[in-house]
C-alpha atoms as a PDB file:
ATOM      1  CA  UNK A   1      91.686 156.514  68.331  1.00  0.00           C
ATOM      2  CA  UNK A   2      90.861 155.448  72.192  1.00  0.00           C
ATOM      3  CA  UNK A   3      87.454 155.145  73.363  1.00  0.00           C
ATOM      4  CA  UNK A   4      88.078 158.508  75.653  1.00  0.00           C
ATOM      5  CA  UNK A   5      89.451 160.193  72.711  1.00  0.00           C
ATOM      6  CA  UNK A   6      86.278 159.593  71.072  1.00  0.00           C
ATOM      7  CA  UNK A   7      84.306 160.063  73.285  1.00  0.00           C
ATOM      8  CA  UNK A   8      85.497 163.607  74.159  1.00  0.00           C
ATOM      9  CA  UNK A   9      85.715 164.502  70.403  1.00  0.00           C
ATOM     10  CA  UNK A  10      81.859 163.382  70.069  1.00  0.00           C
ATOM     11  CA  UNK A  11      81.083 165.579  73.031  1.00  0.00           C
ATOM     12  CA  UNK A  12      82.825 168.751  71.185  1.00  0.00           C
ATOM     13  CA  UNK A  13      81.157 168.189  68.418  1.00  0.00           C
ATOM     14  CA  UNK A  14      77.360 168.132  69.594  1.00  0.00           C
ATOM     15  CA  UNK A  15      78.437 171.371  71.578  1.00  0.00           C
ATOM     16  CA  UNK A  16      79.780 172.693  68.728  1.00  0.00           C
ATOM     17  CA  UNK A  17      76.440 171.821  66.922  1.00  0.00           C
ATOM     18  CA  UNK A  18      74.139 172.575  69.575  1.00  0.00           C
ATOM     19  CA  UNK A  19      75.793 176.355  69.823  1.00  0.00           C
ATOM     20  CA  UNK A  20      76.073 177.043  66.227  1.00  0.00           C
ATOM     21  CA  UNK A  21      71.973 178.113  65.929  1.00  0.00           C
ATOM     22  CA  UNK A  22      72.560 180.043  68.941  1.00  0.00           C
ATOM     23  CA  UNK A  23      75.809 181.802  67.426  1.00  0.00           C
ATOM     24  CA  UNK A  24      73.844 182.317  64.439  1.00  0.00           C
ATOM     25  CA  UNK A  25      70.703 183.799  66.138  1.00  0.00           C
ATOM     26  CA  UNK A  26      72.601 186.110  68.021  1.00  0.00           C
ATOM     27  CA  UNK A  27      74.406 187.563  64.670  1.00  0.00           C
ATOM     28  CA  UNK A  28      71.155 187.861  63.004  1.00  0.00           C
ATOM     29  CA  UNK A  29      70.140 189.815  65.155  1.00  0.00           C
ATOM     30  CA  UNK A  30      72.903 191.820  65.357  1.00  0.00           C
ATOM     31  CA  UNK A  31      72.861 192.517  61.804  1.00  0.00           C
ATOM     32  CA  UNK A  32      69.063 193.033  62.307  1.00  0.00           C
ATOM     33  CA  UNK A  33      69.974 195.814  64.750  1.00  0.00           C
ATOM     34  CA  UNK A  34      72.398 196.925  62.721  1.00  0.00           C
ATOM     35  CA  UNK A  35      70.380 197.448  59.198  1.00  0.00           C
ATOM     36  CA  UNK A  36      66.805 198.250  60.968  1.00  0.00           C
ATOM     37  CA  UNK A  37      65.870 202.316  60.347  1.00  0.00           C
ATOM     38  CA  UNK A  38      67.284 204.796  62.714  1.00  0.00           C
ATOM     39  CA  UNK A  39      65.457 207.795  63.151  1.00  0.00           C
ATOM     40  CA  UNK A  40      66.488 211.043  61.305  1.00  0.00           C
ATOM     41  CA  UNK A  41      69.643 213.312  63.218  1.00  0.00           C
ATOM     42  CA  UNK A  42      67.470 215.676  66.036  1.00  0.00           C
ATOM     43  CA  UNK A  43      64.996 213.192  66.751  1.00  0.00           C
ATOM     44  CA  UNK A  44      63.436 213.576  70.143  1.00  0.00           C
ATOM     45  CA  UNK A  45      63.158 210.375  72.346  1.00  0.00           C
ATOM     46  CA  UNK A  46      59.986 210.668  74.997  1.00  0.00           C
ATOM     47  CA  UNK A  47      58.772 208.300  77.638  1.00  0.00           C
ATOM     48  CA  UNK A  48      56.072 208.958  80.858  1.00  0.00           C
ATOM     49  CA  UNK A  49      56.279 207.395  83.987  1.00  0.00           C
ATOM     50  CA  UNK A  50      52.271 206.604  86.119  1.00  0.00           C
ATOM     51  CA  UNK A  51      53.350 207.473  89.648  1.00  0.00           C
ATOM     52  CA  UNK A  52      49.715 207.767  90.675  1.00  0.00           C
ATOM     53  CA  UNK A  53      48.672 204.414  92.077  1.00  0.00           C
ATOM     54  CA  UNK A  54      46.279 203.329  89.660  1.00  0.00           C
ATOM     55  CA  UNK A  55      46.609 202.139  85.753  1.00  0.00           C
ATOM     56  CA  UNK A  56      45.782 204.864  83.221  1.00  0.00           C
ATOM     57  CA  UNK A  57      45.666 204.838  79.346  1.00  0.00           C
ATOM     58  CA  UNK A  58      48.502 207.245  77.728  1.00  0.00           C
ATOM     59  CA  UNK A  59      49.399 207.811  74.128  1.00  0.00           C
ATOM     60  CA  UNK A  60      52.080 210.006  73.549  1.00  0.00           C
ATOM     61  CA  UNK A  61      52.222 212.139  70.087  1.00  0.00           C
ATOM     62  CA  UNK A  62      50.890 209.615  67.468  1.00  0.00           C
ATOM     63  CA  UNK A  63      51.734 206.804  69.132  1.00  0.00           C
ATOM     64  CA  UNK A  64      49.351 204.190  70.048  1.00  0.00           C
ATOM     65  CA  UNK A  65      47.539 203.945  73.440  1.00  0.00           C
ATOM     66  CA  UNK A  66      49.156 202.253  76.511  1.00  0.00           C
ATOM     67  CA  UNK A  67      48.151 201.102  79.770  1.00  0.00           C
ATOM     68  CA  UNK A  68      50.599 202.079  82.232  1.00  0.00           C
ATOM     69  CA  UNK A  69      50.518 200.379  85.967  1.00  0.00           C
ATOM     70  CA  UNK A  70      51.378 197.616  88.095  1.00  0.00           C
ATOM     71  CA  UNK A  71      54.718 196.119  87.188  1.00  0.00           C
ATOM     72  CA  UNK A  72      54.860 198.515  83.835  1.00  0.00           C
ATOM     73  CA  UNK A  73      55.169 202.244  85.173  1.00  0.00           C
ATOM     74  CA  UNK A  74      57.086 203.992  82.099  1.00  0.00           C
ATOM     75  CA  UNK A  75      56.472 203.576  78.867  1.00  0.00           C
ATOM     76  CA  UNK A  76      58.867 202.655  76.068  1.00  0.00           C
ATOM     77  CA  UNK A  77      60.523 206.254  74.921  1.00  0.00           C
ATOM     78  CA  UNK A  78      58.641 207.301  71.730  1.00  0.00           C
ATOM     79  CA  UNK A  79      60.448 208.938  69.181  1.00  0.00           C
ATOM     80  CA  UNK A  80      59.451 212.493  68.274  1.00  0.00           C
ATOM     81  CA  UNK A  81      60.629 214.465  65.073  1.00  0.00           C
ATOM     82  CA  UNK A  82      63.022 216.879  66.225  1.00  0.00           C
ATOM     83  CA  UNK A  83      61.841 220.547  67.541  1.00  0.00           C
ATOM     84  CA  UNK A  84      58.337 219.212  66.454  1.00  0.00           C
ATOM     85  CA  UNK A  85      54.999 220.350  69.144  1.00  0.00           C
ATOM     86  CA  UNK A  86      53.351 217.248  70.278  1.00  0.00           C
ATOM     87  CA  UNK A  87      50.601 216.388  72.810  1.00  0.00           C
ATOM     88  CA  UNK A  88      50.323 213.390  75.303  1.00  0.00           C
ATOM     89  CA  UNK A  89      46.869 212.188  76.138  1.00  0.00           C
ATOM     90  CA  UNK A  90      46.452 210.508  79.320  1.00  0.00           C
ATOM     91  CA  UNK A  91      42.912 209.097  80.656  1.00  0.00           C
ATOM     92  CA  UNK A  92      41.091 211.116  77.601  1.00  0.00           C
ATOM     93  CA  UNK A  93      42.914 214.411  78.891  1.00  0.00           C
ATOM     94  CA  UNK A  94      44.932 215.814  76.095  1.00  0.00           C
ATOM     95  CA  UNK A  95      47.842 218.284  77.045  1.00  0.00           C
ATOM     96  CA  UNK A  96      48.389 221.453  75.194  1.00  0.00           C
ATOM     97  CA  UNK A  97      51.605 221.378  72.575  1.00  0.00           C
ATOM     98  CA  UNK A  98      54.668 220.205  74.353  1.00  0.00           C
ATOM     99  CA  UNK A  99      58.393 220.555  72.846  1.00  0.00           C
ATOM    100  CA  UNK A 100      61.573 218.898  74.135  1.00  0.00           C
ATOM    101  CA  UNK A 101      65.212 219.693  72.710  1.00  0.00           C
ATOM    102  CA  UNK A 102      65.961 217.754  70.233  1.00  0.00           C
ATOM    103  CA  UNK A 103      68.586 214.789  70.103  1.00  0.00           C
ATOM    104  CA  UNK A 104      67.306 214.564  73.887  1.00  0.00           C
ATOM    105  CA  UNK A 105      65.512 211.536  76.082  1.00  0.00           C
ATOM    106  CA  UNK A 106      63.169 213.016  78.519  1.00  0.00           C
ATOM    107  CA  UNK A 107      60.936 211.137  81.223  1.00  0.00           C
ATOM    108  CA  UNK A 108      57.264 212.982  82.027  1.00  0.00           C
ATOM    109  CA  UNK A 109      55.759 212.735  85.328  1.00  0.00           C
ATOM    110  CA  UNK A 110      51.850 213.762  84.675  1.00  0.00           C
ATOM    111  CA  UNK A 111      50.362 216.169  87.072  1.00  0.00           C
ATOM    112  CA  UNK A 112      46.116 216.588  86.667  1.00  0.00           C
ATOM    113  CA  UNK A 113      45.149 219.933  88.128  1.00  0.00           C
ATOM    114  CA  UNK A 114      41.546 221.641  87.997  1.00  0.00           C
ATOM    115  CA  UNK A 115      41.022 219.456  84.985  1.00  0.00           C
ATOM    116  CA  UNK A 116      43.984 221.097  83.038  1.00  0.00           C
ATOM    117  CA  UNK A 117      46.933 218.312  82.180  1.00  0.00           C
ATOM    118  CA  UNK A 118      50.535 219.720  82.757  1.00  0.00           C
ATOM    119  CA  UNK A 119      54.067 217.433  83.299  1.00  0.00           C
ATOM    120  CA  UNK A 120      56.590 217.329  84.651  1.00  0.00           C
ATOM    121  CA  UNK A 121      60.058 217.155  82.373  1.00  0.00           C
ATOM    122  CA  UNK A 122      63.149 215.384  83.939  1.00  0.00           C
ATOM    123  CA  UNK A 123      65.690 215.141  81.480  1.00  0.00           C
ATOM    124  CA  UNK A 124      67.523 211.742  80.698  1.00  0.00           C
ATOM    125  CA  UNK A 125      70.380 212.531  78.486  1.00  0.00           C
ATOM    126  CA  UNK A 126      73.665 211.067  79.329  1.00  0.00           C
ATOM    127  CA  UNK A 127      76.808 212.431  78.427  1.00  0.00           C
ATOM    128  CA  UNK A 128      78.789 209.786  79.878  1.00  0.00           C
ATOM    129  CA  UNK A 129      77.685 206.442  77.666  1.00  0.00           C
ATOM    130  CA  UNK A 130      79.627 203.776  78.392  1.00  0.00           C
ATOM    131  CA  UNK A 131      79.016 200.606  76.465  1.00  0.00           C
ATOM    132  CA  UNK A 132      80.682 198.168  79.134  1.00  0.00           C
ATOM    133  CA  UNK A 133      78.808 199.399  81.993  1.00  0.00           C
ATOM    134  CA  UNK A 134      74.729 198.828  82.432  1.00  0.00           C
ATOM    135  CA  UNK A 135      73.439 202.135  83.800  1.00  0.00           C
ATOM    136  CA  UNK A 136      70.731 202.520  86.691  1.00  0.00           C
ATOM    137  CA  UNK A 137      68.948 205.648  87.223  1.00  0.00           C
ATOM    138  CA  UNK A 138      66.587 206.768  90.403  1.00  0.00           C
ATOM    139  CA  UNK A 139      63.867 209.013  90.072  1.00  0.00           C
ATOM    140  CA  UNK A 140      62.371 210.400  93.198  1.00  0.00           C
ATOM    141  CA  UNK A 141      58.174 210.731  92.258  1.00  0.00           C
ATOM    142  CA  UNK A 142      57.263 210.661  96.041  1.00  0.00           C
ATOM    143  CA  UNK A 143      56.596 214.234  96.779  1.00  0.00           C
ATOM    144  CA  UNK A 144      56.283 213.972 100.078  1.00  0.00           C
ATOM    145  CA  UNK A 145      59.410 212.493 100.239  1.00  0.00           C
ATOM    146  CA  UNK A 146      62.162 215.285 100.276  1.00  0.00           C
ATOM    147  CA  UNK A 147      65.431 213.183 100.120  1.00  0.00           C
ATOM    148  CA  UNK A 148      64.524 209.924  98.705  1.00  0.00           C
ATOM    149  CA  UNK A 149      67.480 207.245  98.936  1.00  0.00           C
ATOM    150  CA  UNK A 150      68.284 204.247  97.028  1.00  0.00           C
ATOM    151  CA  UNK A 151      70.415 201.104  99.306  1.00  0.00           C
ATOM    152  CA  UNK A 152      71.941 198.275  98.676  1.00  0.00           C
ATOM    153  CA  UNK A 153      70.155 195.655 100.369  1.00  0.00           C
ATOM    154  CA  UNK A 154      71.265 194.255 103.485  1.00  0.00           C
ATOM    155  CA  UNK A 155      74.379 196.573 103.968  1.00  0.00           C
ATOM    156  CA  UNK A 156      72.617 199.710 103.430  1.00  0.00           C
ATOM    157  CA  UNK A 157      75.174 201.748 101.267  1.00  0.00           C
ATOM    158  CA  UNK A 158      73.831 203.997  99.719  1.00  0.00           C
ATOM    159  CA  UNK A 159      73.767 203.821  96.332  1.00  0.00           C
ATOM    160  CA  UNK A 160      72.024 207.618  95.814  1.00  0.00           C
ATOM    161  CA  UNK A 161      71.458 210.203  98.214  1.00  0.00           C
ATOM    162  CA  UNK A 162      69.277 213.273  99.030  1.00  0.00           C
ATOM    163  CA  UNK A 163      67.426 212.583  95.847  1.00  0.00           C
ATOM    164  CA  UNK A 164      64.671 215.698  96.017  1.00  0.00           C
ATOM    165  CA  UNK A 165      61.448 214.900  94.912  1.00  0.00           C
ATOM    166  CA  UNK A 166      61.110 214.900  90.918  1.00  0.00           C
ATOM    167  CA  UNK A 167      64.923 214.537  90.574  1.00  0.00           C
ATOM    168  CA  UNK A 168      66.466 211.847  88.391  1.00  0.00           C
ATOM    169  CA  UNK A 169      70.286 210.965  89.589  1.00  0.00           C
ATOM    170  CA  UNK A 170      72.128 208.197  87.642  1.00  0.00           C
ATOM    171  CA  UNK A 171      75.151 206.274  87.625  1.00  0.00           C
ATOM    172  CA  UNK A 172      77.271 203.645  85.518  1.00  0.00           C
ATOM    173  CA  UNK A 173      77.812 200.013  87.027  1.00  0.00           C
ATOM    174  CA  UNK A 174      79.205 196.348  85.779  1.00  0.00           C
ATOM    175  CA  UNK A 175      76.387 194.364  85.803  1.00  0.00           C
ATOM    176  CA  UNK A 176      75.996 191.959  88.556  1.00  0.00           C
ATOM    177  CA  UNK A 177      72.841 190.708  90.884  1.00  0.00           C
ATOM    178  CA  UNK A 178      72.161 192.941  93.981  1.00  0.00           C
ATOM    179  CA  UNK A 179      68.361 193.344  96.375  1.00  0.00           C
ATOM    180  CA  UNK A 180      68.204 197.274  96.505  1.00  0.00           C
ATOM    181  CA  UNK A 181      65.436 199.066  98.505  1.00  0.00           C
ATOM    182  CA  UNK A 182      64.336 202.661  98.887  1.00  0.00           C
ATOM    183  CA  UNK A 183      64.277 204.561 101.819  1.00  0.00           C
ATOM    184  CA  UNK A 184      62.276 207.502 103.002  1.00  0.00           C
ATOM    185  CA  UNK A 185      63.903 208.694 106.103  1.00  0.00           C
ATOM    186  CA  UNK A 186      63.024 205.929 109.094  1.00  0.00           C
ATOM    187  CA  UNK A 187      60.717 204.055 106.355  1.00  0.00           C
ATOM    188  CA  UNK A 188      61.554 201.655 104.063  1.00  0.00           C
ATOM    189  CA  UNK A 189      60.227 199.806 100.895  1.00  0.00           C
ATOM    190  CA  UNK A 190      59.866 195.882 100.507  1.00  0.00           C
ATOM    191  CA  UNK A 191      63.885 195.106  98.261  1.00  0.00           C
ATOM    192  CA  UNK A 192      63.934 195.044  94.768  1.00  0.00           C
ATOM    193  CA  UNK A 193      65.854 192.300  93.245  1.00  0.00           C
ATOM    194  CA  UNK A 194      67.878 193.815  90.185  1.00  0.00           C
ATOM    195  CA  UNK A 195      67.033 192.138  86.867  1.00  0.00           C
ATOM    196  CA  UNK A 196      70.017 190.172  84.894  1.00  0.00           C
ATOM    197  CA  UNK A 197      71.239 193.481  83.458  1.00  0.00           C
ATOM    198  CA  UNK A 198      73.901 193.731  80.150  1.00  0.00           C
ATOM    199  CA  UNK A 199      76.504 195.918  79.012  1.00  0.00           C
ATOM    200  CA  UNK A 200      74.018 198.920  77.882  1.00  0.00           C
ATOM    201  CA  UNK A 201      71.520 197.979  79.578  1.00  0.00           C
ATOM    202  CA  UNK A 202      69.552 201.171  80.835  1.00  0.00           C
ATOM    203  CA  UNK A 203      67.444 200.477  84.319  1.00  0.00           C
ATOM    204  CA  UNK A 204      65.230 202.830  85.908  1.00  0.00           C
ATOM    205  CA  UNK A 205      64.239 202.983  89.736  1.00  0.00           C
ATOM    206  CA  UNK A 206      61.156 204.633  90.939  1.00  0.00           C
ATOM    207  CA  UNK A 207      60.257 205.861  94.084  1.00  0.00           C
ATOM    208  CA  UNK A 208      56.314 206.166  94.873  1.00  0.00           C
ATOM    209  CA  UNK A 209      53.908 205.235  97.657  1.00  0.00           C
ATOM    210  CA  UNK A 210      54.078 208.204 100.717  1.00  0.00           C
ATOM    211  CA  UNK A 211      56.772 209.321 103.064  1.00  0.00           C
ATOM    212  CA  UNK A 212      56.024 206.780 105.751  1.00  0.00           C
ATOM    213  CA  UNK A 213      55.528 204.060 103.062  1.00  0.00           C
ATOM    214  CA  UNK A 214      57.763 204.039 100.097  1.00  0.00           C
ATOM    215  CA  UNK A 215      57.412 201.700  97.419  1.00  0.00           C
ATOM    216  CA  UNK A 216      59.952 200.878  94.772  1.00  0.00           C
ATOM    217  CA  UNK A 217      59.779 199.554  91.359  1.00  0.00           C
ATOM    218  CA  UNK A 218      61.931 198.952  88.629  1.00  0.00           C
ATOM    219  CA  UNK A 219      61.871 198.258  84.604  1.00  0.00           C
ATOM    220  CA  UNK A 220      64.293 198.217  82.163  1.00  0.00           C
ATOM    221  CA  UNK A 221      64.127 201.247  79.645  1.00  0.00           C
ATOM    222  CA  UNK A 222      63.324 201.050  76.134  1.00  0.00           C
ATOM    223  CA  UNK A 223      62.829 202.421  73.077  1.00  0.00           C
ATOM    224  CA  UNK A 224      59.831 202.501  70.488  1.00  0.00           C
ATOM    225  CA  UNK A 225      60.957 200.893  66.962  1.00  0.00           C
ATOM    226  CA  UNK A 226      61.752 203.735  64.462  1.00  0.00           C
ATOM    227  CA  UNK A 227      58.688 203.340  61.170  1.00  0.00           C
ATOM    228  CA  UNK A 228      60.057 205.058  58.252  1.00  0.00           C
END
Protein backbone atom coordinates (compact mmCIF):
# COMPACT_ATOMS: atom_id res chain seq x y z
CA UNK A 1 0.00 0.00 0.00
CA UNK A 2 1.34 3.74 -0.98
CA UNK A 3 1.67 6.32 1.53
CA UNK A 4 -1.50 8.26 -0.25
CA UNK A 5 -3.38 5.13 -0.21
CA UNK A 6 -2.97 5.10 3.38
CA UNK A 7 -3.31 7.99 4.10
CA UNK A 8 -6.75 8.43 2.46
CA UNK A 9 -7.92 5.05 3.93
CA UNK A 10 -6.91 6.46 7.57
CA UNK A 11 -8.89 9.57 6.78
CA UNK A 12 -12.16 7.32 5.91
CA UNK A 13 -11.84 5.61 8.69
CA UNK A 14 -11.77 8.39 11.53
CA UNK A 15 -14.83 9.84 9.49
CA UNK A 16 -16.34 6.78 9.53
CA UNK A 17 -15.67 6.66 13.37
CA UNK A 18 -16.27 10.11 14.16
CA UNK A 19 -19.98 9.80 12.37
CA UNK A 20 -20.94 6.52 13.73
CA UNK A 21 -22.11 8.21 17.45
CA UNK A 22 -23.79 10.72 15.45
CA UNK A 23 -25.60 7.99 13.17
CA UNK A 24 -26.38 6.27 16.25
CA UNK A 25 -27.79 9.31 18.18
CA UNK A 26 -29.91 10.24 15.51
CA UNK A 27 -31.58 6.53 15.36
CA UNK A 28 -32.07 6.57 19.00
CA UNK A 29 -33.87 9.05 18.81
CA UNK A 30 -35.80 8.08 16.16
CA UNK A 31 -36.77 4.99 17.78
CA UNK A 32 -37.32 7.22 20.90
CA UNK A 33 -39.89 9.12 18.82
CA UNK A 34 -41.10 6.28 17.54
CA UNK A 35 -41.94 4.12 20.91
CA UNK A 36 -42.67 7.37 23.24
CA UNK A 37 -46.79 7.49 24.14
CA UNK A 38 -49.05 9.09 21.67
CA UNK A 39 -52.05 10.49 22.93
CA UNK A 40 -55.40 8.57 22.68
CA UNK A 41 -57.46 8.95 18.89
CA UNK A 42 -59.64 12.59 19.40
CA UNK A 43 -57.16 14.21 21.41
CA UNK A 44 -57.31 17.96 21.22
CA UNK A 45 -53.96 19.85 20.63
CA UNK A 46 -54.11 23.67 22.22
CA UNK A 47 -51.57 26.43 22.22
CA UNK A 48 -52.03 30.57 23.11
CA UNK A 49 -50.23 33.15 21.58
CA UNK A 50 -49.36 36.83 24.21
CA UNK A 51 -49.93 39.52 21.59
CA UNK A 52 -50.22 42.12 24.33
CA UNK A 53 -46.79 43.64 24.80
CA UNK A 54 -45.94 42.53 28.08
CA UNK A 55 -45.05 38.85 29.64
CA UNK A 56 -47.98 37.15 31.38
CA UNK A 57 -48.25 33.76 33.26
CA UNK A 58 -50.72 31.17 31.35
CA UNK A 59 -51.54 27.60 32.17
CA UNK A 60 -53.72 25.98 29.94
CA UNK A 61 -56.11 22.98 31.28
CA UNK A 62 -53.82 21.12 33.79
CA UNK A 63 -50.87 22.04 32.43
CA UNK A 64 -48.25 23.79 34.27
CA UNK A 65 -47.78 27.62 34.34
CA UNK A 66 -45.82 29.50 31.59
CA UNK A 67 -44.44 32.78 31.06
CA UNK A 68 -45.18 33.89 27.71
CA UNK A 69 -43.20 37.14 26.16
CA UNK A 70 -40.26 38.47 24.57
CA UNK A 71 -38.78 36.04 22.10
CA UNK A 72 -41.42 33.14 23.38
CA UNK A 73 -45.03 34.41 22.30
CA UNK A 74 -46.97 30.91 21.91
CA UNK A 75 -46.81 28.30 23.95
CA UNK A 76 -46.06 24.66 23.15
CA UNK A 77 -49.70 23.10 22.01
CA UNK A 78 -51.03 21.20 25.09
CA UNK A 79 -52.82 18.21 24.56
CA UNK A 80 -56.46 18.07 25.67
CA UNK A 81 -58.64 14.81 25.98
CA UNK A 82 -60.91 14.87 23.20
CA UNK A 83 -64.49 16.80 23.46
CA UNK A 84 -63.32 17.36 27.13
CA UNK A 85 -64.31 21.35 28.81
CA UNK A 86 -61.16 22.93 29.92
CA UNK A 87 -60.17 26.39 31.25
CA UNK A 88 -56.99 28.55 30.52
CA UNK A 89 -55.80 30.80 33.27
CA UNK A 90 -53.89 33.71 32.27
CA UNK A 91 -52.45 36.44 34.88
CA UNK A 92 -54.74 34.69 37.78
CA UNK A 93 -57.88 35.19 35.40
CA UNK A 94 -59.46 31.87 34.81
CA UNK A 95 -61.79 31.52 31.66
CA UNK A 96 -65.08 29.81 31.85
CA UNK A 97 -65.14 26.01 30.20
CA UNK A 98 -63.77 26.11 26.73
CA UNK A 99 -64.16 23.08 24.09
CA UNK A 100 -62.35 22.67 20.77
CA UNK A 101 -63.18 19.78 18.15
CA UNK A 102 -61.42 17.12 18.72
CA UNK A 103 -58.42 15.63 16.60
CA UNK A 104 -57.93 19.56 16.02
CA UNK A 105 -54.78 22.15 16.77
CA UNK A 106 -56.11 25.47 17.66
CA UNK A 107 -54.08 28.78 18.51
CA UNK A 108 -55.93 31.29 21.30
CA UNK A 109 -55.46 34.89 21.14
CA UNK A 110 -56.61 36.17 24.86
CA UNK A 111 -58.86 39.12 24.96
CA UNK A 112 -59.39 40.74 28.89
CA UNK A 113 -62.63 42.68 28.90
CA UNK A 114 -64.42 44.32 32.07
CA UNK A 115 -62.48 41.76 34.03
CA UNK A 116 -64.21 38.77 32.20
CA UNK A 117 -61.44 36.49 30.12
CA UNK A 118 -62.73 35.43 26.59
CA UNK A 119 -60.33 34.15 23.32
CA UNK A 120 -60.08 34.18 20.47
CA UNK A 121 -60.01 30.56 18.44
CA UNK A 122 -58.06 30.42 15.08
CA UNK A 123 -57.95 27.06 13.96
CA UNK A 124 -54.59 25.33 12.87
CA UNK A 125 -55.49 22.10 11.30
CA UNK A 126 -53.90 21.25 8.07
CA UNK A 127 -55.26 19.09 5.62
CA UNK A 128 -52.48 19.31 3.34
CA UNK A 129 -49.34 17.66 5.51
CA UNK A 130 -46.58 17.25 3.60
CA UNK A 131 -43.58 15.63 5.19
CA UNK A 132 -40.91 17.09 2.62
CA UNK A 133 -41.96 20.56 2.91
CA UNK A 134 -41.44 22.79 6.36
CA UNK A 135 -44.66 24.79 6.71
CA UNK A 136 -44.87 28.62 7.77
CA UNK A 137 -47.98 30.09 8.94
CA UNK A 138 -48.90 34.06 9.53
CA UNK A 139 -51.22 35.15 11.97
CA UNK A 140 -52.40 38.69 11.80
CA UNK A 141 -52.88 39.81 15.94
CA UNK A 142 -52.54 43.57 15.02
CA UNK A 143 -56.06 44.74 15.09
CA UNK A 144 -55.55 47.80 13.87
CA UNK A 145 -54.00 46.41 11.10
CA UNK A 146 -56.72 45.35 8.49
CA UNK A 147 -54.58 43.58 5.77
CA UNK A 148 -51.45 42.55 7.40
CA UNK A 149 -48.71 41.24 4.81
CA UNK A 150 -45.85 39.00 5.13
CA UNK A 151 -42.50 39.86 2.36
CA UNK A 152 -39.69 38.43 1.45
CA UNK A 153 -36.99 40.60 2.40
CA UNK A 154 -35.33 42.77 0.06
CA UNK A 155 -37.54 41.90 -3.05
CA UNK A 156 -40.75 42.42 -1.40
CA UNK A 157 -42.89 39.45 -2.79
CA UNK A 158 -45.28 38.82 -1.01
CA UNK A 159 -45.37 35.84 0.60
CA UNK A 160 -49.23 36.41 2.18
CA UNK A 161 -51.63 38.95 1.45
CA UNK A 162 -54.67 40.86 2.85
CA UNK A 163 -54.27 38.84 5.99
CA UNK A 164 -57.41 40.45 8.19
CA UNK A 165 -56.77 40.90 11.60
CA UNK A 166 -57.08 37.52 13.72
CA UNK A 167 -56.67 35.44 10.51
CA UNK A 168 -54.12 32.63 10.28
CA UNK A 169 -53.08 31.89 6.39
CA UNK A 170 -50.43 29.15 5.79
CA UNK A 171 -48.45 27.63 3.22
CA UNK A 172 -45.95 24.64 2.44
CA UNK A 173 -42.20 25.51 1.46
CA UNK A 174 -38.62 23.55 0.99
CA UNK A 175 -36.70 24.75 3.59
CA UNK A 176 -34.09 27.23 2.80
CA UNK A 177 -32.73 30.67 4.61
CA UNK A 178 -34.73 33.85 3.68
CA UNK A 179 -35.03 37.75 5.94
CA UNK A 180 -38.94 38.17 5.81
CA UNK A 181 -40.63 41.32 7.26
CA UNK A 182 -44.20 42.37 7.87
CA UNK A 183 -45.87 45.11 6.48
CA UNK A 184 -48.75 47.25 7.56
CA UNK A 185 -49.67 49.32 4.63
CA UNK A 186 -46.70 52.21 4.20
CA UNK A 187 -45.09 50.74 7.60
CA UNK A 188 -42.86 48.18 8.03
CA UNK A 189 -41.29 45.87 10.75
CA UNK A 190 -37.41 45.46 11.46
CA UNK A 191 -36.73 41.58 8.96
CA UNK A 192 -36.94 38.46 10.51
CA UNK A 193 -34.28 36.06 9.65
CA UNK A 194 -35.98 32.51 9.17
CA UNK A 195 -34.58 29.86 11.53
CA UNK A 196 -32.72 26.62 9.88
CA UNK A 197 -36.10 24.98 9.28
CA UNK A 198 -36.55 20.85 8.41
CA UNK A 199 -38.76 18.77 6.50
CA UNK A 200 -41.89 19.09 9.07
CA UNK A 201 -40.88 21.68 10.56
CA UNK A 202 -44.00 23.89 11.56
CA UNK A 203 -43.08 27.91 11.88
CA UNK A 204 -45.35 30.47 13.00
CA UNK A 205 -45.23 34.33 12.12
CA UNK A 206 -46.84 36.91 14.22
CA UNK A 207 -47.85 40.18 13.51
CA UNK A 208 -48.17 42.71 16.64
CA UNK A 209 -47.07 46.23 17.55
CA UNK A 210 -49.79 49.04 15.85
CA UNK A 211 -50.67 49.94 12.32
CA UNK A 212 -47.95 52.52 11.89
CA UNK A 213 -45.45 50.20 13.71
CA UNK A 214 -45.62 46.55 13.08
CA UNK A 215 -43.50 44.20 14.74
CA UNK A 216 -42.83 40.63 13.74
CA UNK A 217 -41.78 37.61 15.52
CA UNK A 218 -41.34 34.17 14.89
CA UNK A 219 -40.96 30.59 16.82
CA UNK A 220 -41.06 27.31 15.78
CA UNK A 221 -44.28 25.33 16.92
CA UNK A 222 -44.37 22.58 19.25
CA UNK A 223 -45.98 20.18 21.01
CA UNK A 224 -46.32 19.27 24.85
CA UNK A 225 -44.96 15.53 25.55
CA UNK A 226 -47.97 13.12 25.84
CA UNK A 227 -47.89 11.58 30.08
CA UNK A 228 -49.80 8.47 30.11
Amino acid sequence: MTFRAFTLSLVAGLAAACTLPAAMAQADGALAQLYAPRPPAGSSFVRLVNPLGKAVSVKIGEGKVQELGGASLASPYAIIKGATPFTVTVDGVTSAPLEVKPDSFTTLVPQLRDGALTFQHLDDSSDAQNALKAELRFYNLAAECPQGELQIVPSGQGLFTAVAPNEVKSRAINPVQAELRATCGAAFSTALALPRLEPGDHYSLFLTGTASAPQLHGQVSATEAYQR
